[in-house]
Protein backbone atom coordinates (compact mmCIF):
# COMPACT_ATOMS: atom_id res chain seq x y z
CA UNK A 1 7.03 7.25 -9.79
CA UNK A 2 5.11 8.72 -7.32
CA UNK A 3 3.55 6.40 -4.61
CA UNK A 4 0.55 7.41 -1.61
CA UNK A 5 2.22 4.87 0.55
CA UNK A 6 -0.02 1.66 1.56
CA UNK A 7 -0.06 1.83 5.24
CA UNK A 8 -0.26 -1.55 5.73
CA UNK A 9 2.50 -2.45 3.95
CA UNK A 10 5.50 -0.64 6.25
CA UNK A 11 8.33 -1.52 6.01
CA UNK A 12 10.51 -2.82 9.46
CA UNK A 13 13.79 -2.87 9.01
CA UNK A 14 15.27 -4.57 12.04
CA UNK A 15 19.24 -4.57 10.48
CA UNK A 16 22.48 -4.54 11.88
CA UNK A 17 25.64 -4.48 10.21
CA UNK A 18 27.44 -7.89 11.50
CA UNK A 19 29.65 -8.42 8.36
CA UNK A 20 31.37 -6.37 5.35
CA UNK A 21 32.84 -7.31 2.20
CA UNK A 22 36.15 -8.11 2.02
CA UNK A 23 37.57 -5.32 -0.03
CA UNK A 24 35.23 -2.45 -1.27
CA UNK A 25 32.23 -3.07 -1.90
CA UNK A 26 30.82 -1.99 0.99
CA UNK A 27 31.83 1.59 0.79
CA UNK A 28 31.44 1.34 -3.09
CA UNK A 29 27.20 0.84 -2.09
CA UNK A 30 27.41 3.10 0.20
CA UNK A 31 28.81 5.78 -1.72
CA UNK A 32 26.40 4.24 -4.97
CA UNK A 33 23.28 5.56 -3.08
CA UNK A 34 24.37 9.04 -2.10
CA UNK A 35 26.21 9.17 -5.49
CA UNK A 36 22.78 7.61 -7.58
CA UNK A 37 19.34 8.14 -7.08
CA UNK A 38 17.38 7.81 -10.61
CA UNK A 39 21.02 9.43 -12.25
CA UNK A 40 21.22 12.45 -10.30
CA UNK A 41 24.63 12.74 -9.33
CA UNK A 42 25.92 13.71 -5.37
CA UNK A 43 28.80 15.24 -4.94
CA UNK A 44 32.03 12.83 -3.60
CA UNK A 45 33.27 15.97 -1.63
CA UNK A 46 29.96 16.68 0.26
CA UNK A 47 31.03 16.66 4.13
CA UNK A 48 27.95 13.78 4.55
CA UNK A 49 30.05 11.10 1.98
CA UNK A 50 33.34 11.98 3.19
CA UNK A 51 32.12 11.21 7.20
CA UNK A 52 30.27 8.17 5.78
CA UNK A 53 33.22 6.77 3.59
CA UNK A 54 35.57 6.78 6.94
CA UNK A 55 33.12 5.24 9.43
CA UNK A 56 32.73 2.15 6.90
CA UNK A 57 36.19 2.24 6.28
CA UNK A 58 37.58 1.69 9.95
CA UNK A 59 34.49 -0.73 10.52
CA UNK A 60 35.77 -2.85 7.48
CA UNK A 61 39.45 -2.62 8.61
CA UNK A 62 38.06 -4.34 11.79
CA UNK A 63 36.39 -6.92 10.24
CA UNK A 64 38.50 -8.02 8.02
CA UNK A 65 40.92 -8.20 10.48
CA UNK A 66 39.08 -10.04 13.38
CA UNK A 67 35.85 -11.27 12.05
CA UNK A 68 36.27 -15.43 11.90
CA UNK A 69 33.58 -16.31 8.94
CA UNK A 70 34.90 -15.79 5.59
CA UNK A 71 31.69 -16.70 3.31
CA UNK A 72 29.74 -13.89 3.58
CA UNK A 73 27.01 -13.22 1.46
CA UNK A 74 28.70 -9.63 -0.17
CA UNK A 75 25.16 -8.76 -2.02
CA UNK A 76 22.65 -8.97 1.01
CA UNK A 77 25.67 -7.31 3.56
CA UNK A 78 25.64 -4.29 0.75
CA UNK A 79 21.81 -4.43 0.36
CA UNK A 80 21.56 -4.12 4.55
CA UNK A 81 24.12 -1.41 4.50
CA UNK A 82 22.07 0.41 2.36
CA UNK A 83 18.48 -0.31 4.13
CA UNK A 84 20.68 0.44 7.17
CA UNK A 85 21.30 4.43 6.11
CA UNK A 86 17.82 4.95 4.95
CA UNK A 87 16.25 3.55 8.10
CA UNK A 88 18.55 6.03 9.85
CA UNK A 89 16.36 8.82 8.32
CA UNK A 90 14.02 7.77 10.75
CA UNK A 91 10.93 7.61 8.21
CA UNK A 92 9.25 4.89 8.72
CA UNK A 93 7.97 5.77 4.41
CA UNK A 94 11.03 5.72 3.48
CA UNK A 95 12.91 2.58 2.43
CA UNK A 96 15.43 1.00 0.17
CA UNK A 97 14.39 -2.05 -1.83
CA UNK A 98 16.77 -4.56 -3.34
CA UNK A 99 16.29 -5.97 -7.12
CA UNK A 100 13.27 -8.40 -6.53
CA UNK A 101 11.94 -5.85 -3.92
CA UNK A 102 11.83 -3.05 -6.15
CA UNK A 103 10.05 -5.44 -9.20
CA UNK A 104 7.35 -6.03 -6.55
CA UNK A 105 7.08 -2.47 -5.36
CA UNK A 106 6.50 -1.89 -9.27
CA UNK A 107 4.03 -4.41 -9.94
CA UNK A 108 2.15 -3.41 -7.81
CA UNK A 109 1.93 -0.04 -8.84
CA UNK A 110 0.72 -1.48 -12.37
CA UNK A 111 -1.73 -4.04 -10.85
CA UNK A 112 0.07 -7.24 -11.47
CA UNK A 113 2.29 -9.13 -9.62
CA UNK A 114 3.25 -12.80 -8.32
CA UNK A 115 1.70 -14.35 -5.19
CA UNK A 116 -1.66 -16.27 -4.15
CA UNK A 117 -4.46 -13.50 -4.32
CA UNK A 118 -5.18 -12.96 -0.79
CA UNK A 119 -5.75 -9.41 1.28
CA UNK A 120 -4.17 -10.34 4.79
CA UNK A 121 -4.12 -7.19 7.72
CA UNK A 122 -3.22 -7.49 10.45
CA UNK A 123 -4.87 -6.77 13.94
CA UNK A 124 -3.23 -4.49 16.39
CA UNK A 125 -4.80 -5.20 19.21
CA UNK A 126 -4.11 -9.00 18.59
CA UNK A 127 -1.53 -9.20 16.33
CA UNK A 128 -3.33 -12.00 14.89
CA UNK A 129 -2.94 -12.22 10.69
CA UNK A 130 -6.28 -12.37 9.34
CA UNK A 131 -7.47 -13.35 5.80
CA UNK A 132 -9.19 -10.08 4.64
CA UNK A 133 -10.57 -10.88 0.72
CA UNK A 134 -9.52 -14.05 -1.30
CA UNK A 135 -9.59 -12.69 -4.87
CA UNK A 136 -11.51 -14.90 -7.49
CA UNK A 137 -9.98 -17.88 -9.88
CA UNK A 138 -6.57 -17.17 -7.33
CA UNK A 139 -4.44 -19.86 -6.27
CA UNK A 140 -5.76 -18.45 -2.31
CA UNK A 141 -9.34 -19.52 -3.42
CA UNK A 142 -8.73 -22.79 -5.00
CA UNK A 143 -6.74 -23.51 -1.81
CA UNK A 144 -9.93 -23.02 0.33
CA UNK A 145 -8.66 -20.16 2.39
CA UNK A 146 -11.50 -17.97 3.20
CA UNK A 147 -12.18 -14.40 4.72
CA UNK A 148 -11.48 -14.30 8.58
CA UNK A 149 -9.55 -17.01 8.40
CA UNK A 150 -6.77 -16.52 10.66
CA UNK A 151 -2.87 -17.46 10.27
CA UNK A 152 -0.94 -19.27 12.49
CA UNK A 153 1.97 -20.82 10.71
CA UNK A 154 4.04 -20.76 7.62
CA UNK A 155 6.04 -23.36 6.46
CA UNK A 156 5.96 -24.72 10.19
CA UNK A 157 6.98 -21.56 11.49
CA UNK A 158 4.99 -19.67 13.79
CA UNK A 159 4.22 -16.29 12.95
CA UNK A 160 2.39 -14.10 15.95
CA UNK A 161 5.69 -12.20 16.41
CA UNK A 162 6.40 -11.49 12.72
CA UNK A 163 5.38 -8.05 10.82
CA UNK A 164 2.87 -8.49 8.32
CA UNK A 165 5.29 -6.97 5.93
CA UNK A 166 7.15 -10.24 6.91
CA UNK A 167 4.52 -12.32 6.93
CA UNK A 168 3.54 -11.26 3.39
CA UNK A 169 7.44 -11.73 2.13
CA UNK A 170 7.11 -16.00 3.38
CA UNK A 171 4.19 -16.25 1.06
CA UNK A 172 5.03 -13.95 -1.74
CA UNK A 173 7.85 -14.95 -4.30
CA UNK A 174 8.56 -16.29 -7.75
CA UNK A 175 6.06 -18.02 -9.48
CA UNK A 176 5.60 -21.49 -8.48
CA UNK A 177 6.62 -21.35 -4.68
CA UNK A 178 4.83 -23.25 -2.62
CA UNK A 179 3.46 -22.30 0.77
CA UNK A 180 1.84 -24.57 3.57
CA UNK A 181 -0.25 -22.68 5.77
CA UNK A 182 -1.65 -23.34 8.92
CA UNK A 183 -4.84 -21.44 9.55
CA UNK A 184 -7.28 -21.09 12.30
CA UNK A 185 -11.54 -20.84 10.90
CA UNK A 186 -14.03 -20.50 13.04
CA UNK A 187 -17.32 -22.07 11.91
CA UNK A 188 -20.89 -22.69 13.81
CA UNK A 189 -19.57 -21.43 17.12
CA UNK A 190 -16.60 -24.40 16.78
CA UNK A 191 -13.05 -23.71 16.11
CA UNK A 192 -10.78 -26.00 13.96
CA UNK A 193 -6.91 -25.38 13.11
CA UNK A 194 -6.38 -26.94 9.71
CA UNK A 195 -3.32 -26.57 7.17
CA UNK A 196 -3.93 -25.70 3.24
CA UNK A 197 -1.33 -26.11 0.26
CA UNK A 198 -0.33 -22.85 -1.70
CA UNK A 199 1.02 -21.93 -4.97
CA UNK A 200 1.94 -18.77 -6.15
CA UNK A 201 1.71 -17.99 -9.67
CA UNK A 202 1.25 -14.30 -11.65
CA UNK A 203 -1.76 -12.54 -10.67
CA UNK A 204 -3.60 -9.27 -11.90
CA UNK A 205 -4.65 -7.88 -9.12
CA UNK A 206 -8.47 -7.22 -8.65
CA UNK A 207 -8.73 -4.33 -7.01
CA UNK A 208 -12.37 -3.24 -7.84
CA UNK A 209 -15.56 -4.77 -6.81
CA UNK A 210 -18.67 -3.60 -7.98
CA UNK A 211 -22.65 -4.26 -7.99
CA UNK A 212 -25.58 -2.82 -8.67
CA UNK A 213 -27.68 -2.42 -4.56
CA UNK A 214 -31.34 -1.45 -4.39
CA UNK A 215 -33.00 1.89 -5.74
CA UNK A 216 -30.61 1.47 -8.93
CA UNK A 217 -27.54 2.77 -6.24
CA UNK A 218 -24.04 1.75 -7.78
CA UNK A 219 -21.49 0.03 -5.09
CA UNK A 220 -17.83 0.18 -5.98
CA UNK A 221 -15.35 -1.23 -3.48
CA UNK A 222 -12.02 0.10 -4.06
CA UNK A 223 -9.23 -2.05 -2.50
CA UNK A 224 -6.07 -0.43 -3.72
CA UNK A 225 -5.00 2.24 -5.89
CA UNK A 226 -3.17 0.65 -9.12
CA UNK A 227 -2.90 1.17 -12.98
CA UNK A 228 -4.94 -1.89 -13.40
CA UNK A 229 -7.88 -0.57 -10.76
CA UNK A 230 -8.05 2.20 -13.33
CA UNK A 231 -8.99 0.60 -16.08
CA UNK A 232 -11.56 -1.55 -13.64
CA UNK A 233 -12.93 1.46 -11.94
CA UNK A 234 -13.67 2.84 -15.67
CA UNK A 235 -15.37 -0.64 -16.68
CA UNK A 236 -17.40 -0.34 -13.48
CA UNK A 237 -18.52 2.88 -14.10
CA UNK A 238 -19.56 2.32 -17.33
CA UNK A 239 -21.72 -0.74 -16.53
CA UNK A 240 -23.18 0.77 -13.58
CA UNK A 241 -24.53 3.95 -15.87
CA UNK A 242 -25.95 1.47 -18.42
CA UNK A 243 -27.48 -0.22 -15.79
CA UNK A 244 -29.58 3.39 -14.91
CA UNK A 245 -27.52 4.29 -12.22
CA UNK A 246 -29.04 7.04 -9.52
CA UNK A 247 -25.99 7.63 -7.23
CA UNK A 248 -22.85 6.12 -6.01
CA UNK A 249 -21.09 4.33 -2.87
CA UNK A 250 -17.43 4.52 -3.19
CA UNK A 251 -16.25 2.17 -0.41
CA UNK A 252 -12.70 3.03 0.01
CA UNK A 253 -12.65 1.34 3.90
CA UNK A 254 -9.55 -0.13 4.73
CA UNK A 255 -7.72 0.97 1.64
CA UNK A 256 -4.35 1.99 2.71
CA UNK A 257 -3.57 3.87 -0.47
CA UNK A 258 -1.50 3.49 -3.61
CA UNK A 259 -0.48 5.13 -7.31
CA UNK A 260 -1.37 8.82 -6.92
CA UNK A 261 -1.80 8.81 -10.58
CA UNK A 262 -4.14 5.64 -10.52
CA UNK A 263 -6.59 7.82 -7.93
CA UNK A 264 -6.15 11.34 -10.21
CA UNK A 265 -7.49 9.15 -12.88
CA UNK A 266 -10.40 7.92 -11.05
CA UNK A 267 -11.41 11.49 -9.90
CA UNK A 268 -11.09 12.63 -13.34
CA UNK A 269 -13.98 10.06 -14.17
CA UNK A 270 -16.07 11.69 -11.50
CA UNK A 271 -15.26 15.28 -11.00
CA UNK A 272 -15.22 18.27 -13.91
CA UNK A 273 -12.79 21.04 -14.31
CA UNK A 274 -11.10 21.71 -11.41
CA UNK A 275 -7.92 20.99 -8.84
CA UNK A 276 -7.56 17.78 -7.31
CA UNK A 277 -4.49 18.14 -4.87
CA UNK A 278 -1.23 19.98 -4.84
CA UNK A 279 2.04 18.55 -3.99
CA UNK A 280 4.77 20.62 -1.63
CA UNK A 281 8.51 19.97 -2.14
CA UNK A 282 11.06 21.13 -0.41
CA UNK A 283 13.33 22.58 -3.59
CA UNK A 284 11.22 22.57 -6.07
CA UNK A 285 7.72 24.54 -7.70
CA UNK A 286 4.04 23.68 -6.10
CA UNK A 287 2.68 20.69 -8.63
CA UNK A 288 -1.04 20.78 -8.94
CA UNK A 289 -3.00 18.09 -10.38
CA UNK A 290 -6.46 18.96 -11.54
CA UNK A 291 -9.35 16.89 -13.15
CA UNK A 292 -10.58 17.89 -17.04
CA UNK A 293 -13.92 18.22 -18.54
CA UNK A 294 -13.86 14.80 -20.48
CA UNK A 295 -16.16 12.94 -17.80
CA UNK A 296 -18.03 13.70 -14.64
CA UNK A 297 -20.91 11.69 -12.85
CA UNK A 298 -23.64 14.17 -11.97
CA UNK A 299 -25.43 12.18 -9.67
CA UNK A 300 -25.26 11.78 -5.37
CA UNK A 301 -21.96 10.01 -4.19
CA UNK A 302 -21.43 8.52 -0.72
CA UNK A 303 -18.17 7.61 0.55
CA UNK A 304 -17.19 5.48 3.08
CA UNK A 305 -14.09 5.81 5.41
CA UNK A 306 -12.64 4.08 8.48
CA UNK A 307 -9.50 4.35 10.04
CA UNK A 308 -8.07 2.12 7.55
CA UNK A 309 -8.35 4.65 4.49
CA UNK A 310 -4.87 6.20 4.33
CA UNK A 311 -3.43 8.28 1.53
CA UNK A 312 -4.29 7.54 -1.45
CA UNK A 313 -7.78 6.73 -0.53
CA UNK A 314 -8.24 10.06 1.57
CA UNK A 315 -7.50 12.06 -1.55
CA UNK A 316 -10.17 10.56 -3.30
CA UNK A 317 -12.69 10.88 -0.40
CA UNK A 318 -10.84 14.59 0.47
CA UNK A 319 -10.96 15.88 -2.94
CA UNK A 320 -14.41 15.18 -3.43
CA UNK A 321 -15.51 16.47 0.17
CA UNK A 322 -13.82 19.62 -0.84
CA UNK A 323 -15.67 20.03 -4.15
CA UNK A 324 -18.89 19.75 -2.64
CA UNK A 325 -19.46 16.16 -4.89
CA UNK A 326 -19.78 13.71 -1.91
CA UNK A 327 -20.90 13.04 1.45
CA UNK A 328 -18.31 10.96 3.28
CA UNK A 329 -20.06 8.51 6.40
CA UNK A 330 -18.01 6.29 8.37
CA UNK A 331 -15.45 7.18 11.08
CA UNK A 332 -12.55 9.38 10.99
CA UNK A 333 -9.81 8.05 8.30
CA UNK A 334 -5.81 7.18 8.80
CA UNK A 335 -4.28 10.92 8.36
CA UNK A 336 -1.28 10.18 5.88
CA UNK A 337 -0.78 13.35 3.82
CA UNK A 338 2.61 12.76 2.50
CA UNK A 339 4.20 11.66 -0.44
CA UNK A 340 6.91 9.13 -1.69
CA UNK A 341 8.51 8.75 -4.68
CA UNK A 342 10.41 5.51 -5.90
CA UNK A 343 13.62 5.72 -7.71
CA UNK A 344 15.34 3.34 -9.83
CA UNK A 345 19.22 2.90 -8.56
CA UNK A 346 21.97 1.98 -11.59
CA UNK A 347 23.12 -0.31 -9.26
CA UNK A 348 20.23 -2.18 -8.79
CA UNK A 349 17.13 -1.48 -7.00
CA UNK A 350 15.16 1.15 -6.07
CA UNK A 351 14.92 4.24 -3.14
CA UNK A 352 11.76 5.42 -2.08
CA UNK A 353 12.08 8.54 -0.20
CA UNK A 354 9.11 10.90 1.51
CA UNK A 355 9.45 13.91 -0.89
CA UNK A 356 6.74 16.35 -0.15
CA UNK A 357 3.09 16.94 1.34
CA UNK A 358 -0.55 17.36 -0.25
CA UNK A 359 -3.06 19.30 -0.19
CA UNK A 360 -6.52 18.88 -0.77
CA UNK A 361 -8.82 21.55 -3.27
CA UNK A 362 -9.34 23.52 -0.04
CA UNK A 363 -5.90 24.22 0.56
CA UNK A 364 -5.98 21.55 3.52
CA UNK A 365 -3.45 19.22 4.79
CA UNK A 366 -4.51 16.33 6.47
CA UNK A 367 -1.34 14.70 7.62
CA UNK A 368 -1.85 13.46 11.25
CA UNK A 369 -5.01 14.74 11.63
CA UNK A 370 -6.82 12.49 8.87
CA UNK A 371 -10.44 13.01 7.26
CA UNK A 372 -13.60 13.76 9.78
CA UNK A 373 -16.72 12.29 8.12
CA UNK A 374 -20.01 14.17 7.55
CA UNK A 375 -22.05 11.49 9.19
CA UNK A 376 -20.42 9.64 11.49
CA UNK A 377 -21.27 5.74 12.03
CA UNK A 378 -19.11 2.90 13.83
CA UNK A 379 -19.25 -0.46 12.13
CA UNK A 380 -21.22 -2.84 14.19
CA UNK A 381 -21.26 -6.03 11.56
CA UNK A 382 -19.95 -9.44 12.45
CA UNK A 383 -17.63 -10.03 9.26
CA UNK A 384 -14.27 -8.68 8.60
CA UNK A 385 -15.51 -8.84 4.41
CA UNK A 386 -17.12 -5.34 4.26
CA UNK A 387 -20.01 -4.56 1.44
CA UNK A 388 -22.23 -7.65 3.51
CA UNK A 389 -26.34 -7.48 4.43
CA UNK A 390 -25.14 -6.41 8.22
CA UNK A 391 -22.90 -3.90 7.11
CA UNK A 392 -24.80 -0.94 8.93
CA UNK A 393 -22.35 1.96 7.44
CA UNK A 394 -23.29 1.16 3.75
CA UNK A 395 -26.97 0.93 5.13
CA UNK A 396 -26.79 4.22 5.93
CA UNK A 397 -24.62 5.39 2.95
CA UNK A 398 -28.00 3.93 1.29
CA UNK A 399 -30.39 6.09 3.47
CA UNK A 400 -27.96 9.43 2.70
CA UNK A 401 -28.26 8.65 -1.48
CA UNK A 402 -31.86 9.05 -0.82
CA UNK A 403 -32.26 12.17 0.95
């Protein structure tokens, strides 16, 4: 499975081996991962097992020896052990996930998964955890949270020095989990803390918005990159040309990224013969993904970019730069132009590993450096929810469809 990483969505592994299993299944993990990743087989006599397999053996022999607690959790001490090597790479992409992890890393890459329907990011200046969309008919929505609403608590638990990846992991969980949050809203120049009452439940996730703006110009926000959001993006599309649309805003702002087959297919709606990107590995042939002649929308496209659009997003807005099909306005995106795969482990769980670089139709790589727009415009509008009446970069998305 190949995933354009979701920037916002890192990973920070803070873990420390303070306990091993009695016995051996720690090595036994340890040795699982080099030994299993998706079935391909390591070798037991490489010089990297053999060094690992005696550094967990004499920390073992210590513990078992001297360490005073003897119920220890052996699943979570092998699942750290094994987040513990891959955070070693010192890739902040790469990362192991346990069971559950890995079914939500999936899910996500199909569109569905279990939670409350709510976009949170998180603001670096601040650190503050802000509500970014509420998706409709969610549990998020029929709580009352709204857009810029700002988190404070979970569960009691204050939460200004937690990641948002672990923010997102005290809300997120099996169906039926409830969640009491404390939130801070802002409304008529007053400012109220308040708590709300959350269930999670199985959502699809939404992850296209569309509508039809003056002059017959299409608007399609596109919030993530997903299996589902594929067969929305189509839907939209369709709609929009029955509607008698003249050209197209792709708002891919703040879209950290996603399935890189979820945004080939949406290029291949837009785009006609031709490459899309080309992946570089290390040990293996160039891979080069190009669109077909089944579809293409022959009319003006616009897309917009801010520092948010990472990855998957800047190979949409990239690959149509490069082809001469779009004008991109906005400011300069995120620069991610690597790729991950996921792996399934027999063990359990998953690996997802940084496994090579793209490049864009021009032969460009944008990794670090990120996407410079055509027309440049900084957002001056008052609400975090992008796509409103003071949004001043799709205002003048507007004014480039009609040149």
């Amino acid at each position: 499975m190949k995933w354009l990483h979701r920037e916002h969505k890192q990973s920070e592994i803070r873990t420390y081996l303070t306990g091993l299993v009695t016995g051996a299944l720690f090595c036994l993990a340890v040795l699982l991962i080099l030994q299993f990743v998706s079935g391909v087989p390591v070798l037991f006599s490489s010089s990297l097992t053999k060094e690992v397999a005696k550094k967990t053996q004499e920390a073992q022999s210590y513990i078992d020896k001297y360490y005073w607690k003897s119920d220890l959790d052996q699943e979570k001490l092998a699942d750290y052990a094994i987040k513990g090597m891959v955070s070693a790479l010192g890739d902040k992409y790469s990362d192991y996930y346990t069971t559950s992890e890995y079914n939500q890393a999936m899910g996500e890459v199909k569109g569905d998964y279990t939670g409350i329907g709510a976009t949170i990011y998180m603001d670096t200046s601040t650190k503050q955890k802000i509500i970014r969309k509420v998706q409709e008919s969610s549990p998020a929505e029929e709580a009352g949270l709204k857009v810029d609403d700002v988190l404070l608590k979970i569960n009691g638990e204050d939460i200004s020095q937690k990641s948002l990846n672990d923010t997102v992991s005290m809300i997120r969980g099996k169906e039926g989990k409830t969640s009491k949050l404390t939130i801070q809203r802002k409304e008529q120049d007053k400012t109220k803390v308040m708590e709300v009452t959350v269930t999670a439940k199985k959502l699809v996730n939404q992850s296209i918005h569309y509508k039809m703006l003056t002059g017959k110009k299409g608007y399609i926000n596109i919030s993530n990159f997903d299996n589902e959001g594929v067969k929305q993006f189509q839907s939209a599309m369709e709609d929009l040309k029955k509607q008698g649309m003249t050209g197209l805003v792709l708002d891919v702002r703040n879209n950290g990224g996603g399935s890189l087959e979820a945004v080939t297919k949406m290029l291949d709606e837009l785009l006609p013969e031709g490459v899309l990107l080309t992946e570089k590995y290390k040990n293996k042939e160039d891979v080069v993904y190009r669109s077909t002649d089944e579809k293409q929308f022959d009319k003006p496209i616009v897309v917009l970019i801010n520092g948010g659009s990472a990855s998957a997003s800047e190979v949409m807005a990239g690959a149509l730069q490069d082809r001469k099909a779009a004008t991109l306005v906005g400011v300069k995106s995120f620069g991610k132009g690597i790729v991950q795969s996921i792996f399934s482990l027999r063990f359990g769980g998953g690996i997802k590993l940084t496994t090579g670089q793209y490049l864009l139709p021009s032969g460009r790589c944008i990794h670090g450096t990120g996407l410079t727009p055509d027309v440049e415009v900084t957002y001056s509008g008052t609400s975090n929810e992008l796509g409103g009446g003071d949004d001043n970069q799709l205002q003048k998305a507007l004014t480039v469809l009609e040149k």
